[in-house]
Protein backbone atom coordinates (compact mmCIF):
# COMPACT_ATOMS: atom_id res chain seq x y z
CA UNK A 1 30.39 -235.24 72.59
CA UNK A 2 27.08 -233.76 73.31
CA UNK A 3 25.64 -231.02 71.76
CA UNK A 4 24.95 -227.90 74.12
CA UNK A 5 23.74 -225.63 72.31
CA UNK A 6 21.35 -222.95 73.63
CA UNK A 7 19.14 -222.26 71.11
CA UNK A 8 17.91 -218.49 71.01
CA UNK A 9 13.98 -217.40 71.80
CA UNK A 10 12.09 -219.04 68.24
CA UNK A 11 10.87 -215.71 66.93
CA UNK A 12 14.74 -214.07 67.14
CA UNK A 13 15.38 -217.41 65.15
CA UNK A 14 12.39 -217.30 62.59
CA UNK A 15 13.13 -213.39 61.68
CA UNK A 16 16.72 -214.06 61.43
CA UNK A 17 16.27 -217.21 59.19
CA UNK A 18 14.14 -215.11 57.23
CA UNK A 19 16.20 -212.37 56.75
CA UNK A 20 18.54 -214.71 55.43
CA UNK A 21 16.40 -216.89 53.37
CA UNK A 22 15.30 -212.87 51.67
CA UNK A 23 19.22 -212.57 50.91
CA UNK A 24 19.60 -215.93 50.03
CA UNK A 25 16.99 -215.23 46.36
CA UNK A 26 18.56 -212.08 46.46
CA UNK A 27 22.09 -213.52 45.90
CA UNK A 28 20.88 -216.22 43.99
CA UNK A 29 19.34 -213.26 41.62
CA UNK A 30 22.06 -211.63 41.27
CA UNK A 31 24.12 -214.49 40.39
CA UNK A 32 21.57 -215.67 37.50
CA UNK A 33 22.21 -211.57 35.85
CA UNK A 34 25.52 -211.03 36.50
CA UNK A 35 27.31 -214.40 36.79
CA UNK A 36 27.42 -217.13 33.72
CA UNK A 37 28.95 -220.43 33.17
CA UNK A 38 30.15 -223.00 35.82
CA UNK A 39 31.19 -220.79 38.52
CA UNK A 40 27.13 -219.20 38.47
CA UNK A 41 26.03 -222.86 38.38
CA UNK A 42 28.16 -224.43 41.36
CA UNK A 43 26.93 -220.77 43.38
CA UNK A 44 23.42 -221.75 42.36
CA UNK A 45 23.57 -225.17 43.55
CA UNK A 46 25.15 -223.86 47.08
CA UNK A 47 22.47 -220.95 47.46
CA UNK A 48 19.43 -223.39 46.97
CA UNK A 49 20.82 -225.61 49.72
CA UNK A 50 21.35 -222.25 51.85
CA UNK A 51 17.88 -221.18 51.04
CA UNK A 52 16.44 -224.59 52.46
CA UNK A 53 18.24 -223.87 55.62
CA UNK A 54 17.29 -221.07 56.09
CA UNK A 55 13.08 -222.03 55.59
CA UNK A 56 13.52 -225.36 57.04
CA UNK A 57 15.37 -222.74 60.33
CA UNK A 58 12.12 -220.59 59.89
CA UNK A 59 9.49 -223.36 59.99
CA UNK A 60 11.02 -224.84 63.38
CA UNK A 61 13.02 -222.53 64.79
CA UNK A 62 14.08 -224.78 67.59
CA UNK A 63 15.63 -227.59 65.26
CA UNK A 64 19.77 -227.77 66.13
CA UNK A 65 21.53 -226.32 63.46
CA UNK A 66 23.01 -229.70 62.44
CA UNK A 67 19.47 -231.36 62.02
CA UNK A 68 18.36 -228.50 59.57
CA UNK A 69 21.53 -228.71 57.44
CA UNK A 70 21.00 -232.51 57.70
CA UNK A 71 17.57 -231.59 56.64
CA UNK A 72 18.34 -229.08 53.95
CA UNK A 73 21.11 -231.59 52.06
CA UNK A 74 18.69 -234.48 52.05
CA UNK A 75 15.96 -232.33 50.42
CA UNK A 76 18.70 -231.01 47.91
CA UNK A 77 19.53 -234.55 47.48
CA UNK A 78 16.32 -235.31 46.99
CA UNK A 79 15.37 -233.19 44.26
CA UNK A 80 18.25 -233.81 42.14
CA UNK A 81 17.67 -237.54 42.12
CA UNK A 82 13.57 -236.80 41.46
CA UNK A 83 15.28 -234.97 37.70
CA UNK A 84 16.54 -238.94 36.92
CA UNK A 85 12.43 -239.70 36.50
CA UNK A 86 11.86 -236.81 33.77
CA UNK A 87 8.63 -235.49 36.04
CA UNK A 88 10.68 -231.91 36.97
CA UNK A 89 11.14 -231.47 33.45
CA UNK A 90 7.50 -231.90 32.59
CA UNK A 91 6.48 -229.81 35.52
CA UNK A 92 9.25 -226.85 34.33
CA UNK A 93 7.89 -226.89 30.83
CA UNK A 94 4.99 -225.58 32.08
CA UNK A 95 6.05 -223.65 35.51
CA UNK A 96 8.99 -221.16 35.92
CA UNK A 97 8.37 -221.82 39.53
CA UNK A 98 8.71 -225.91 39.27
CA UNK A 99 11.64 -225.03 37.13
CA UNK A 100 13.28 -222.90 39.79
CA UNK A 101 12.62 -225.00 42.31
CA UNK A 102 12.98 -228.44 40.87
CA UNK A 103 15.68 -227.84 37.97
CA UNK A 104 15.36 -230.32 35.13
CA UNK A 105 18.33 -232.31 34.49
CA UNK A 106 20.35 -234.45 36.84
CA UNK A 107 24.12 -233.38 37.32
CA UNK A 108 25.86 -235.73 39.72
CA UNK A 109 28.30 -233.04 40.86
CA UNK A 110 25.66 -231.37 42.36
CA UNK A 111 25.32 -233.51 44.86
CA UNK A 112 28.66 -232.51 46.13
CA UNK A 113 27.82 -228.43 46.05
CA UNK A 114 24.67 -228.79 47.79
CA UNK A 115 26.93 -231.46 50.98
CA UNK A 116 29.46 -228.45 51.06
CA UNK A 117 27.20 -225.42 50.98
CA UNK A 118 25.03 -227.93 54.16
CA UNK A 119 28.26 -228.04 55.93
CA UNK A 120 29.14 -224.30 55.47
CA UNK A 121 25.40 -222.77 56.38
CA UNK A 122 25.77 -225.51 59.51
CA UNK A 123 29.11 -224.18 60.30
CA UNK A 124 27.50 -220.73 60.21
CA UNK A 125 24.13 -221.31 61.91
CA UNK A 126 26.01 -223.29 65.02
CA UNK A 127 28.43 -219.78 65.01
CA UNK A 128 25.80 -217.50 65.19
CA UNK A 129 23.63 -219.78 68.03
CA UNK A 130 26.82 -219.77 70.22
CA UNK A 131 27.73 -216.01 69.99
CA UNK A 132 23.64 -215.26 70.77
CA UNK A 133 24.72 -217.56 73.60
CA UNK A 134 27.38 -215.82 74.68
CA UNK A 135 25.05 -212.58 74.96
């Protein structure tokens, strides 16, 4: 099956990626003050792929949406398996940023949030591209 998409103009793309990425933090915000425990965790986990999809949308706008949620989960993937070396942890002892961004500890069932929040922000961005489509 081929993929025939038609892709909206790339600045309607960047400013709606970017819109979203802005919600994204602003979920994943409001998760970190009102949510606790596991449930805030696995959300966490899901927004940061989201917010990759979203940037990795706004950089190149004219990437299918299955490439950039291909994109986003391997750079999820990525950064968990970078907290097995230790150097995150060094880096978020002295940056709230690096922590943020690169967590500190490895947790295997990550790996599974950040595949099903990729799927679910694919599912979404291919949605959105066909009903632009559709006019």
């Amino acid at each position: 099956m081929t993929d025939t998409l038609v892709l909206p103009p790339p600045a309607r793309v960047r400013l709606a990626a970017l819109a979203a990425a802005v919600l994204t933090v602003a979920a994943g915000l409001a998760v970190t003050r009102v949510g606790g425990g596991e449930s805030a965790k696995v959300a966490g986990d899901c927004l940061y792929t989201v917010l990759l999809h979203t940037l990795i949308t706004a950089a190149a706008p004219r990437l299918r949406p299955r490439t950039a949620g291909a994109l986003a989960l391997g750079l999820s993937w990525c950064v968990e398996f970078a907290q097995l070396t230790g150097v995150p942890a060094d880096l978020a002892r002295h940056s709230l940023l690096a922590r943020l961004v690169l967590g500190t500890t490895f947790n295997a069932p990550d790996l599974l949030w950040y595949a099903v929040a990729a799927g679910c922000t694919t599912l979404v961005h291919t949605a959105l591209v066909r009903r632009t489509a559709r006019g």
